[in-house]
C-alpha atoms as a PDB file:
ATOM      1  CA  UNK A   1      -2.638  38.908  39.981  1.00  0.00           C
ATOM      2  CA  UNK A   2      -5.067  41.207  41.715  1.00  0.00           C
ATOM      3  CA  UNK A   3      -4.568  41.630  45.361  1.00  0.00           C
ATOM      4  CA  UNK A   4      -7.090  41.992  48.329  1.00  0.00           C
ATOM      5  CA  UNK A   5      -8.344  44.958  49.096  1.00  0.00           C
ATOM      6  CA  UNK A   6      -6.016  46.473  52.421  1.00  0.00           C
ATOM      7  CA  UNK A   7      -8.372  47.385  54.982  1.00  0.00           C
ATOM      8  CA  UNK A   8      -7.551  50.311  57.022  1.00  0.00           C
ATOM      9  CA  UNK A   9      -7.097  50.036  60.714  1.00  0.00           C
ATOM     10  CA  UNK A  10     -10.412  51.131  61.577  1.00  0.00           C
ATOM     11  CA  UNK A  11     -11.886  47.902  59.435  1.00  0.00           C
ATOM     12  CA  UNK A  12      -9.278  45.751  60.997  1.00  0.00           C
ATOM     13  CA  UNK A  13     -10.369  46.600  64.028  1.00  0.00           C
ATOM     14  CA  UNK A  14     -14.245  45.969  63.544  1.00  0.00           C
ATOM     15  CA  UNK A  15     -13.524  42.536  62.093  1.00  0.00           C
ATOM     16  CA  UNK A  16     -11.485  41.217  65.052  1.00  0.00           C
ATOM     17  CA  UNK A  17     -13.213  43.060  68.182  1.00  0.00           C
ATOM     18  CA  UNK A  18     -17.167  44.082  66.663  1.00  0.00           C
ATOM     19  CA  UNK A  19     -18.134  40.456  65.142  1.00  0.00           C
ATOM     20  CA  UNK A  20     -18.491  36.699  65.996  1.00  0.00           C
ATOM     21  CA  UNK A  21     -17.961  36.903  70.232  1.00  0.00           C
ATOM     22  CA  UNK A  22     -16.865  40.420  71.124  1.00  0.00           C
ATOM     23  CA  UNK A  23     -15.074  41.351  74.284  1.00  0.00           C
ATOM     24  CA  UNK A  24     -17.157  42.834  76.522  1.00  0.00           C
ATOM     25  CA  UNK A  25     -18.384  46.970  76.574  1.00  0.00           C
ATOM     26  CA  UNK A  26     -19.812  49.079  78.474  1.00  0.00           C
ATOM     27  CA  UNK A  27     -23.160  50.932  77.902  1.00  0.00           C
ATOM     28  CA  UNK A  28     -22.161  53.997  76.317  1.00  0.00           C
ATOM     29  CA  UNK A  29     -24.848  56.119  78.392  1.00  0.00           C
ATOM     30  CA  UNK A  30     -24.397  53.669  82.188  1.00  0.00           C
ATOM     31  CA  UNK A  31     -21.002  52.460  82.066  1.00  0.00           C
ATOM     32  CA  UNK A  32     -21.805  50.635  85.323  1.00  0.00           C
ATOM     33  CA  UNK A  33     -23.721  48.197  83.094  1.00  0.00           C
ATOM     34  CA  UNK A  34     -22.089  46.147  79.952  1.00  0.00           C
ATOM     35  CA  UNK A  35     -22.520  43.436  77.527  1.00  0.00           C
ATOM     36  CA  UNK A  36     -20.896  41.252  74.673  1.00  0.00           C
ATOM     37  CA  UNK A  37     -22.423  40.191  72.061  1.00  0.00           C
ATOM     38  CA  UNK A  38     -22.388  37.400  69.209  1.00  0.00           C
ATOM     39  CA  UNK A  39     -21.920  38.694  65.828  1.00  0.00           C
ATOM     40  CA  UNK A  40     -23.096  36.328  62.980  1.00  0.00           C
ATOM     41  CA  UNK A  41     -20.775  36.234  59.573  1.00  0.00           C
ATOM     42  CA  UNK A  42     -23.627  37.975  57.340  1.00  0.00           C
ATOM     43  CA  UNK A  43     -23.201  41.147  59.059  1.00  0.00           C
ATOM     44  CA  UNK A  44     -19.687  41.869  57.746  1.00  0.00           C
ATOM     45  CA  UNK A  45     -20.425  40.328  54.358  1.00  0.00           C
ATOM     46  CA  UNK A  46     -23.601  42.680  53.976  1.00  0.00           C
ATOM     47  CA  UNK A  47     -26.074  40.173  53.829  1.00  0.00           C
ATOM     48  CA  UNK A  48     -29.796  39.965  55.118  1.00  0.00           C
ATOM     49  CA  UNK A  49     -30.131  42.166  59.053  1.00  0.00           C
ATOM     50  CA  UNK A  50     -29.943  39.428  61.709  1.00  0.00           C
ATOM     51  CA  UNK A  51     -32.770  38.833  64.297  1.00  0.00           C
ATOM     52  CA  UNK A  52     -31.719  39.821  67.910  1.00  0.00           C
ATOM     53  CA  UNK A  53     -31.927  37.375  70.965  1.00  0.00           C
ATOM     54  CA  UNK A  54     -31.137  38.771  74.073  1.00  0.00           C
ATOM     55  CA  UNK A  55     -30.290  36.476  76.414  1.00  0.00           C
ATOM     56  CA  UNK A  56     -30.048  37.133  80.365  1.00  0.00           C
ATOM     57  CA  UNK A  57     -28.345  35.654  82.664  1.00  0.00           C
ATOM     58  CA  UNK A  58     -29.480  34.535  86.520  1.00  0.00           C
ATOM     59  CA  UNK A  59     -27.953  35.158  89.573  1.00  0.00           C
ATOM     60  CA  UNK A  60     -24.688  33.734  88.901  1.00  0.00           C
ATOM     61  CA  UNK A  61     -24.211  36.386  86.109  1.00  0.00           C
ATOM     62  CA  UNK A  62     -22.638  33.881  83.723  1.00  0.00           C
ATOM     63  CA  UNK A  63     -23.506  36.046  80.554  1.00  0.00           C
ATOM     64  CA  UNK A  64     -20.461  35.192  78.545  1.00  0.00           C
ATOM     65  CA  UNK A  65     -21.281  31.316  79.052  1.00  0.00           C
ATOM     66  CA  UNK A  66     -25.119  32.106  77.665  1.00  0.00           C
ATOM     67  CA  UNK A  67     -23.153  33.589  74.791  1.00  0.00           C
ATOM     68  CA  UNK A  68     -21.384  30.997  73.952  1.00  0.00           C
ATOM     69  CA  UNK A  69     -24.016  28.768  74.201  1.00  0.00           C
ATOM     70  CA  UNK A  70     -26.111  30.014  71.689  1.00  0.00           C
ATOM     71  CA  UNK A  71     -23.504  30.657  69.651  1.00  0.00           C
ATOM     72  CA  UNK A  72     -23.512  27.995  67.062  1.00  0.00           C
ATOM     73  CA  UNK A  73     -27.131  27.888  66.913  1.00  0.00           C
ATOM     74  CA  UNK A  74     -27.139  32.040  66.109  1.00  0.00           C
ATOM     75  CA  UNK A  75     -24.809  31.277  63.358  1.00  0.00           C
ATOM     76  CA  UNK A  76     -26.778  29.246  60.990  1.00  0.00           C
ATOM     77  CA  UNK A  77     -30.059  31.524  61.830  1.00  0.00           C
ATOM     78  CA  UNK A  78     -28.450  34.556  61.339  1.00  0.00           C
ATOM     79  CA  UNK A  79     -29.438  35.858  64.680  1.00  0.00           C
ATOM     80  CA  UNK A  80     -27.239  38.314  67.012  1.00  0.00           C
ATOM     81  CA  UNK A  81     -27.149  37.285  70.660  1.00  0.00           C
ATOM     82  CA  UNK A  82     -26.604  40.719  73.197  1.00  0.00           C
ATOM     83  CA  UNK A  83     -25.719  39.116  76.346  1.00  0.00           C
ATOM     84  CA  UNK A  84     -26.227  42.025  79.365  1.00  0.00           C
ATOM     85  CA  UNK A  85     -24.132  42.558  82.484  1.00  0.00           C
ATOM     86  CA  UNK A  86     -25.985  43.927  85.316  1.00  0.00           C
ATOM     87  CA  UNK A  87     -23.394  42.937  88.094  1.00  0.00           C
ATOM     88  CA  UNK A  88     -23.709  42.701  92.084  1.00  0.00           C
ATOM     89  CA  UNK A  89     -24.220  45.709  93.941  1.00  0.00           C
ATOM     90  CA  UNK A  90     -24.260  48.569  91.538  1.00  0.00           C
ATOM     91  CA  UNK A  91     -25.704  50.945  94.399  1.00  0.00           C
ATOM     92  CA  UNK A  92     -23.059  49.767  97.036  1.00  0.00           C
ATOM     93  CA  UNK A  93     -25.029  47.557  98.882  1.00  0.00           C
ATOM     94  CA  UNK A  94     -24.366  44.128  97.464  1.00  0.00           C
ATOM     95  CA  UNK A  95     -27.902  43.502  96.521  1.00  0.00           C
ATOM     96  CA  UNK A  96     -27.597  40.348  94.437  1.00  0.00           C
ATOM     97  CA  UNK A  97     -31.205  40.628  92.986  1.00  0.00           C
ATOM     98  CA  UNK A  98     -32.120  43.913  91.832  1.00  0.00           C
ATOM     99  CA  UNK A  99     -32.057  43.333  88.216  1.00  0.00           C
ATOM    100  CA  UNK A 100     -35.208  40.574  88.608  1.00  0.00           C
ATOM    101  CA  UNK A 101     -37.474  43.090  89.914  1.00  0.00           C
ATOM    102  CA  UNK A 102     -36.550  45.821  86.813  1.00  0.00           C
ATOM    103  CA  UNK A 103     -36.190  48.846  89.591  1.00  0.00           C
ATOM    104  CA  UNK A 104     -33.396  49.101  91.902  1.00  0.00           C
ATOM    105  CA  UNK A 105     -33.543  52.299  93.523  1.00  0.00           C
ATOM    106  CA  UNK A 106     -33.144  55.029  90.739  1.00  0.00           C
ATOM    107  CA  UNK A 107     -32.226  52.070  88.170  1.00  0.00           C
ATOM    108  CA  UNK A 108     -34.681  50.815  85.646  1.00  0.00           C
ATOM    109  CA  UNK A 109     -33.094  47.660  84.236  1.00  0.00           C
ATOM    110  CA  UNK A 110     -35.739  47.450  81.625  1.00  0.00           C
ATOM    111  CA  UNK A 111     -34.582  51.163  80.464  1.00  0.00           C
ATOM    112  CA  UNK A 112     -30.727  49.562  80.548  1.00  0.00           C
ATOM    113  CA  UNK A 113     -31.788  47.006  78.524  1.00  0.00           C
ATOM    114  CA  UNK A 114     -33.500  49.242  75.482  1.00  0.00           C
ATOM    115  CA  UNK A 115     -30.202  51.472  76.201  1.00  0.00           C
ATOM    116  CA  UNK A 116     -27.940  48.503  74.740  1.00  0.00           C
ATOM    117  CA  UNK A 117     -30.257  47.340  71.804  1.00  0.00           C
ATOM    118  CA  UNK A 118     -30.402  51.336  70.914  1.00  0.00           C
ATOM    119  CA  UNK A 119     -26.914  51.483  71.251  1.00  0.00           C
ATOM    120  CA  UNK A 120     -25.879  47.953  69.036  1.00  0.00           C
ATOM    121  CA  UNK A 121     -28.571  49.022  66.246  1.00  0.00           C
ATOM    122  CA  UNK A 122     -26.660  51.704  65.769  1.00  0.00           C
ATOM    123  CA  UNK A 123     -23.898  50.227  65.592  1.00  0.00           C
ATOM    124  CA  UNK A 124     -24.504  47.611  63.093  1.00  0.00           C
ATOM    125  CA  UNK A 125     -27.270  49.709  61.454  1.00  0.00           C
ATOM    126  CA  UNK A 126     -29.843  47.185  62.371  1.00  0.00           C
ATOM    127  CA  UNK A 127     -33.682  47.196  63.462  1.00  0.00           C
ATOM    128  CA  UNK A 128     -34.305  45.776  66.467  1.00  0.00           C
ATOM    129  CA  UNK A 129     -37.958  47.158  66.753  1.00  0.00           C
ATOM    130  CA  UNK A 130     -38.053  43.952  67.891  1.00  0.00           C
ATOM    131  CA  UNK A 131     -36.507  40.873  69.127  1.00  0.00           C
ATOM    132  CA  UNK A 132     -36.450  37.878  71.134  1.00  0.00           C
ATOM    133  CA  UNK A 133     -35.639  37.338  75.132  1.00  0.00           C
ATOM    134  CA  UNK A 134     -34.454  34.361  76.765  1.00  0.00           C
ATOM    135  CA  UNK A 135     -33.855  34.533  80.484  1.00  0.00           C
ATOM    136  CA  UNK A 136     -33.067  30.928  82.729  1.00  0.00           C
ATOM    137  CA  UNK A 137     -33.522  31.678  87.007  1.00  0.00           C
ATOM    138  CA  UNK A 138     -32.973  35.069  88.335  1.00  0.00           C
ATOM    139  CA  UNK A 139     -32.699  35.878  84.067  1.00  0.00           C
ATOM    140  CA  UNK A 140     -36.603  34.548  83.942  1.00  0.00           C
ATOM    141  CA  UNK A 141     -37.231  36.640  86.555  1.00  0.00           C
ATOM    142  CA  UNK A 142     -36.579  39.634  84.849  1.00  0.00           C
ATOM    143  CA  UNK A 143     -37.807  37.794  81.345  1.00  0.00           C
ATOM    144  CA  UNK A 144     -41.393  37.674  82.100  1.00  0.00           C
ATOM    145  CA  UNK A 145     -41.655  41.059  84.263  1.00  0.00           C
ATOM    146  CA  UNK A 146     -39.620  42.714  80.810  1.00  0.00           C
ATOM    147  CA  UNK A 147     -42.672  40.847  78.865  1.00  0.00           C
ATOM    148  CA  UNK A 148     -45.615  42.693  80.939  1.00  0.00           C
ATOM    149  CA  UNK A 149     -43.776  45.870  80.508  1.00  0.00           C
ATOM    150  CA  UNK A 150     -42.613  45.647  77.077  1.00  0.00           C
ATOM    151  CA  UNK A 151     -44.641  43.076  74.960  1.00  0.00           C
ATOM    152  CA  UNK A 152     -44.910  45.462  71.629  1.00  0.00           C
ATOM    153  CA  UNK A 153     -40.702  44.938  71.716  1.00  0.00           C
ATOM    154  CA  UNK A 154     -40.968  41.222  71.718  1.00  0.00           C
ATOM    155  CA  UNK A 155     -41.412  38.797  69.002  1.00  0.00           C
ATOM    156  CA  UNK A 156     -40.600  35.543  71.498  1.00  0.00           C
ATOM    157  CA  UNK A 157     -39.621  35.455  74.850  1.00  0.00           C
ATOM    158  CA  UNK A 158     -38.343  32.322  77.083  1.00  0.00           C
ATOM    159  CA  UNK A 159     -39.247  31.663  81.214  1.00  0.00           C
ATOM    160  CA  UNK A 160     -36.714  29.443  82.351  1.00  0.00           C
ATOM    161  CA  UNK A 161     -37.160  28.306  86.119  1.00  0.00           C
ATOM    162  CA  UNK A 162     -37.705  31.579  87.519  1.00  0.00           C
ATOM    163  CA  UNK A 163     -37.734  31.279  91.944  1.00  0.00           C
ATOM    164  CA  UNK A 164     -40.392  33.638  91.525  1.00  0.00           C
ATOM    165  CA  UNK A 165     -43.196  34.409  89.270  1.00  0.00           C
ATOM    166  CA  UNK A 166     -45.131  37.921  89.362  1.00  0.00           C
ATOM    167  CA  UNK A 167     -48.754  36.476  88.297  1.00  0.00           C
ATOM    168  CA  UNK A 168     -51.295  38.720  86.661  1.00  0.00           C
ATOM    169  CA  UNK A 169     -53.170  38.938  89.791  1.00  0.00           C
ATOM    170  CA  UNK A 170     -55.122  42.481  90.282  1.00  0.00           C
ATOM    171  CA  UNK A 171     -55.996  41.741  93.605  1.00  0.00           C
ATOM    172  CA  UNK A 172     -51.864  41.813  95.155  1.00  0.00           C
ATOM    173  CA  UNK A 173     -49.693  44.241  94.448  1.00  0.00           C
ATOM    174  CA  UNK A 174     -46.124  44.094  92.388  1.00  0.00           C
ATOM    175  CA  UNK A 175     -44.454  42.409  92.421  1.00  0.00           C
ATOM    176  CA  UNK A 176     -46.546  39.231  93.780  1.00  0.00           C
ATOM    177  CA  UNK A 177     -49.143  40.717  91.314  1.00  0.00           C
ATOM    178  CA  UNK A 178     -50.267  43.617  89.146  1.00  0.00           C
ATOM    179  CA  UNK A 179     -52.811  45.423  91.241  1.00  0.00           C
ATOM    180  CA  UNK A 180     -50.444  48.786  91.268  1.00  0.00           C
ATOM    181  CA  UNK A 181     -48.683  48.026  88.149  1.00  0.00           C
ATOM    182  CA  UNK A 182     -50.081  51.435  86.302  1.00  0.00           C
ATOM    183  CA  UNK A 183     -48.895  53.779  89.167  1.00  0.00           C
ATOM    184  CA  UNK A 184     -45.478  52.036  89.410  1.00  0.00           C
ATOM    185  CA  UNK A 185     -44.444  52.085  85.707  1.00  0.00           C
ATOM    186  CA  UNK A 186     -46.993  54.925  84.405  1.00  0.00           C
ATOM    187  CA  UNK A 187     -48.072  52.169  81.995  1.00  0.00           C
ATOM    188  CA  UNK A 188     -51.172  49.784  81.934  1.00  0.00           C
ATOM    189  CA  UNK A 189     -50.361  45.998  81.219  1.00  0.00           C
ATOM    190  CA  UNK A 190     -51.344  45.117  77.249  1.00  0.00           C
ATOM    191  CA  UNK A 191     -52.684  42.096  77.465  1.00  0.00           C
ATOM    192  CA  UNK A 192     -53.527  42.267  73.499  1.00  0.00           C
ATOM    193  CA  UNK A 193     -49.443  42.719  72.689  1.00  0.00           C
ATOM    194  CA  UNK A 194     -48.978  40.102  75.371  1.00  0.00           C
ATOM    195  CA  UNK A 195     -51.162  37.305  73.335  1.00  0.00           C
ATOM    196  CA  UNK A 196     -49.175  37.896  70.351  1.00  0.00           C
ATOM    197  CA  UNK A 197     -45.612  37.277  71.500  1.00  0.00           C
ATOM    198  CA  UNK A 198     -44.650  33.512  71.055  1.00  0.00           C
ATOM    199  CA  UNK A 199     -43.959  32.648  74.676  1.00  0.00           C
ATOM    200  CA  UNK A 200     -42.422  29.302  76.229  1.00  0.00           C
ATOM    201  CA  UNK A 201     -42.198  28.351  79.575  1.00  0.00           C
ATOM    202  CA  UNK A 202     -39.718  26.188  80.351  1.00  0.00           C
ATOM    203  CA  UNK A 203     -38.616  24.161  84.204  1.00  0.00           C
ATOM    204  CA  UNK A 204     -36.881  20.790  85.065  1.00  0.00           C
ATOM    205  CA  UNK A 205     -39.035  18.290  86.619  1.00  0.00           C
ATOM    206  CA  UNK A 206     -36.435  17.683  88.608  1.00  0.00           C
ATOM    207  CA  UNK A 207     -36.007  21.087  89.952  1.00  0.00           C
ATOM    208  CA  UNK A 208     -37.013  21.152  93.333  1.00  0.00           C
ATOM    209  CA  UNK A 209     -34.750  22.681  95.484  1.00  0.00           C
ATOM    210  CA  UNK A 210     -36.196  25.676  97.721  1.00  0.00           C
ATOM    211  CA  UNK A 211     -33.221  27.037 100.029  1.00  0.00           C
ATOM    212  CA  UNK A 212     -32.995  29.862  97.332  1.00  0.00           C
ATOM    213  CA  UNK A 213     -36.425  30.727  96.635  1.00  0.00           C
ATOM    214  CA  UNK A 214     -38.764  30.665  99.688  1.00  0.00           C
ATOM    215  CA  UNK A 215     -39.387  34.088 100.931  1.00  0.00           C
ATOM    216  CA  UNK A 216     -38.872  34.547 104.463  1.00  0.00           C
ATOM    217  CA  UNK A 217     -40.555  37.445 106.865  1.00  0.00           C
ATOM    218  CA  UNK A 218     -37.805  40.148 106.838  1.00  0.00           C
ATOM    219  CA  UNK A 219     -36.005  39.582 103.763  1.00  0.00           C
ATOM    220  CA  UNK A 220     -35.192  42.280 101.292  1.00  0.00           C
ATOM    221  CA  UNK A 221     -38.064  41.284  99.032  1.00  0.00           C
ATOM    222  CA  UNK A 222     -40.786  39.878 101.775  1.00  0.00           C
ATOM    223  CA  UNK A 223     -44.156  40.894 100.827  1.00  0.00           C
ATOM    224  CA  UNK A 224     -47.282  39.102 101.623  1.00  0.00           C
ATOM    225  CA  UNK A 225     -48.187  36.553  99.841  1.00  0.00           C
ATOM    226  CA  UNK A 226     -44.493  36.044  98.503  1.00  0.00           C
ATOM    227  CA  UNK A 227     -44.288  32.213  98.400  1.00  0.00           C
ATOM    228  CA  UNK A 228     -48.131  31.581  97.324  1.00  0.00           C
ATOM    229  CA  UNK A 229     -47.183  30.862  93.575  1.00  0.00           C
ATOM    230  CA  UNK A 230     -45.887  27.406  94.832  1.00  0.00           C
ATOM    231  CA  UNK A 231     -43.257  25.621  96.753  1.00  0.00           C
ATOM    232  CA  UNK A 232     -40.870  24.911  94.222  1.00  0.00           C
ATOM    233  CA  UNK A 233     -39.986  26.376  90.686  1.00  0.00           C
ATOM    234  CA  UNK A 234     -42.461  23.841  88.481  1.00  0.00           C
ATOM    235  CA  UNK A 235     -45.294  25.091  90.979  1.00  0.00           C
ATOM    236  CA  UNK A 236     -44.554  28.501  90.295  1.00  0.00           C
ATOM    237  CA  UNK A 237     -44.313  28.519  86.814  1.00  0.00           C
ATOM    238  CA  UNK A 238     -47.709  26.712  86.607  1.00  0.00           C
ATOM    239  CA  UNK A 239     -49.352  29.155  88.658  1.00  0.00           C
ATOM    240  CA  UNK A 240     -47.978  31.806  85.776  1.00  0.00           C
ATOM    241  CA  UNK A 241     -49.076  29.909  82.964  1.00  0.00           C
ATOM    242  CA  UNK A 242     -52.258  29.373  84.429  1.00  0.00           C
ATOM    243  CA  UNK A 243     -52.622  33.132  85.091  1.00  0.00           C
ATOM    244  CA  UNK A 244     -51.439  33.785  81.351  1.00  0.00           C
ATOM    245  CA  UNK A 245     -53.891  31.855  80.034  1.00  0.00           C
ATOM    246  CA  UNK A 246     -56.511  33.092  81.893  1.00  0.00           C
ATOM    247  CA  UNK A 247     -56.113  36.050  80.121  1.00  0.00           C
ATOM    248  CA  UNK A 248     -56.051  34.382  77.003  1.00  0.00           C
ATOM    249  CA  UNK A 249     -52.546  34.265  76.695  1.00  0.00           C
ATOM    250  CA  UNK A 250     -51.239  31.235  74.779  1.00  0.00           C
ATOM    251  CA  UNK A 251     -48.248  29.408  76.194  1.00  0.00           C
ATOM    252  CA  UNK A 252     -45.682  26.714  75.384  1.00  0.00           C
ATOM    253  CA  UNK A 253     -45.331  24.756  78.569  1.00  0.00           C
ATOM    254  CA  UNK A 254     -41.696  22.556  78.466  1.00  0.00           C
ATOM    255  CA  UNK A 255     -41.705  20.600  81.912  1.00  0.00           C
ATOM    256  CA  UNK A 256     -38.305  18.469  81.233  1.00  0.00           C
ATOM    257  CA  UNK A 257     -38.370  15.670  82.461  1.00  0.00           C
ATOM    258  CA  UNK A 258     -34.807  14.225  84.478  1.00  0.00           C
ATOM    259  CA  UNK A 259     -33.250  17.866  84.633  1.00  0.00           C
ATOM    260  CA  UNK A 260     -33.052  19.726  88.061  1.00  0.00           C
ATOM    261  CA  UNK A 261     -31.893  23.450  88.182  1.00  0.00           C
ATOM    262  CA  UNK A 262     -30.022  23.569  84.962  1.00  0.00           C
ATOM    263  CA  UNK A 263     -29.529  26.391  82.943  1.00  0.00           C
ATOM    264  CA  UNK A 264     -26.819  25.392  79.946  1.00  0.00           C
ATOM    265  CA  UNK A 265     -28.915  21.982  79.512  1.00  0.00           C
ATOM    266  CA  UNK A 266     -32.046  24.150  78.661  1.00  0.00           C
ATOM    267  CA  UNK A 267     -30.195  25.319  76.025  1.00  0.00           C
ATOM    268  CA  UNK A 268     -31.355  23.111  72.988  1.00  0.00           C
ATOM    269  CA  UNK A 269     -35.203  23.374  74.219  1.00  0.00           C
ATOM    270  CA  UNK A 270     -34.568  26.686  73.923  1.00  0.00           C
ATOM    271  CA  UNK A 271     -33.234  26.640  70.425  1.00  0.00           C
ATOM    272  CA  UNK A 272     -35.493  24.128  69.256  1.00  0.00           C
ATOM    273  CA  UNK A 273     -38.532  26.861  70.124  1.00  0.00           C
ATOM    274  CA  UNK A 274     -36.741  30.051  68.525  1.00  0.00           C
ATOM    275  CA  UNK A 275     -36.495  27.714  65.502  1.00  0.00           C
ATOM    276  CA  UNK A 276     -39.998  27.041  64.878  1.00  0.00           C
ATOM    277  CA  UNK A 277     -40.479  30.894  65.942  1.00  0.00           C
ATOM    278  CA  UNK A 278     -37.719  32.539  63.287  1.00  0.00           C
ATOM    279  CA  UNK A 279     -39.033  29.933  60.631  1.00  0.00           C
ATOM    280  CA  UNK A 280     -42.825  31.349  61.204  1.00  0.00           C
ATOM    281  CA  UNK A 281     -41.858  34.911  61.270  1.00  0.00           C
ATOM    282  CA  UNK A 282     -39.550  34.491  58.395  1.00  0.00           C
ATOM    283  CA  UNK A 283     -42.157  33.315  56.166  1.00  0.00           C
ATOM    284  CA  UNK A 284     -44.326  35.865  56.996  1.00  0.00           C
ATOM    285  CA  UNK A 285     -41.645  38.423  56.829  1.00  0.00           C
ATOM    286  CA  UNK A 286     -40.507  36.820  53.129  1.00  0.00           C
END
């Protein structure tokens, strides 16, 4: 009887800590930022390159639990999930937030972000020209400001109940709106590569709390003009759909109805719009 091929240590060791949910690893070029990931079954069996979702998490930086989440659903698509790690505080000062905003001092979380996706599609020899971004709370926050900045990397992207919402205003400046955007980032907003991501925007009725999100005179990111989006998260993520689509920007707008702040129960909306998306780009991929 034939036996099984004996895999060496270095293939035992792939199977059991590079595929299905991996421990967690540090960015090879910022250790002080890490991720796991989801690895589907095709990868190891050389079968067709998964799609990427990235998947960020809020403030509570519960990025294993977004893993985990998705999981089942990344299976049967074939779809890696990289869930970053950008914890509390990485300049010393226990800034909870920096991440949402994409700078922090000398840190550009959008630039840690492309790190790990260079990094993993290297690893697994995959593309990830590009992928898809989900991001629920402080993780929309950084969602939709990674969207103006990035769209040509996007194929979908997800605003879950972000606190707040930088609008495509050109008369405030970032991060309220986009007035200075160019002489921030050295890069003028694309609204063409914005209109053809597949976008969803996505808030409990129910959410309505506003202890966390009303900016108050004096607070690390007090600007004027801070709490004008709205009073509460559906508010706010109106007033950014409505400046999306006045620039011709076509959204998905999920107002659930019976669900407060609630990131894990988002979930299946979630999945049931990557579906649709993955099907779509699939058959035009085919």
């Amino acid at each position: 009887m034939d036996q099984a091929p004996t895999r060496t240590p270095e293939e035992s060791a792939f199977h059991v800590y590079d595929l299905n949910k991996t421990p967690i690893r540090a960015l090879s070029s910022d250790p002080r930022f890490s991720y796991c990931l989801y690895v589907p079954p095709a990868v190891s069996r050389g079968g067709p390159s998964p799609e990427l979702l990235v998947v960020q998490h809020g403030t509570g930086r519960n990025f294993t639990g977004y893993r985990d989440d998705f999981a089942a659903f990344a299976r049967w698509h074939n779809v890696m999930i990289l869930a970053p790690l950008y914890p509390i505080g990485p300049q010393g000062d226990g800034n909870r937030d920096g991440f949402k905003y994409i700078i922090e001092g000398n840190i550009r979380y959008d630039h840690v972000l492309l790190a790990m996706i260079d990094e993993i599609a290297t690893r697994y020899s995959c593309d990830f020209s590009k992928f898809a971004l989900f991001g629920y709370s402080g993780g929309a926050h950084f969602a939709h400001r990674f969207l103006m900045l990035h769209p040509e990397r996007l194929f979908a992207c997800t605003i879950g109940a972000p606190g707040s919402v930088t609008l495509l205003d050109p008369t405030r400046d970032w991060w309220v709106g986009t007035r200075n955007f160019a002489q921030i980032f050295g890069r003028d907003i694309d609204i063409e590569a914005m209109k053809k991501v597949k976008i969803q925007m996505l808030v409990g009725k129910a959410d309505l709390e506003t202890w966390e999100i009303t900016h108050k005179e004096g607070s690390r990111f007090w600007m004027p003009d801070a709490n004008h989006a709205g009073k509460v998260r559906p508010e706010r993520l109106e007033s950014l759909r409505q400046s999306f689509e006045k620039e011709g920007i076509p959204v998905r707008f999920d107002l659930v109805p019976n669900m407060a702040h609630d990131g894990p129960r988002a979930v299946r909306s979630v999945e049931d719009f990557l579906h649709d998306v993955l099907a779509e780009r699939r058959d035009v991929n085919a």
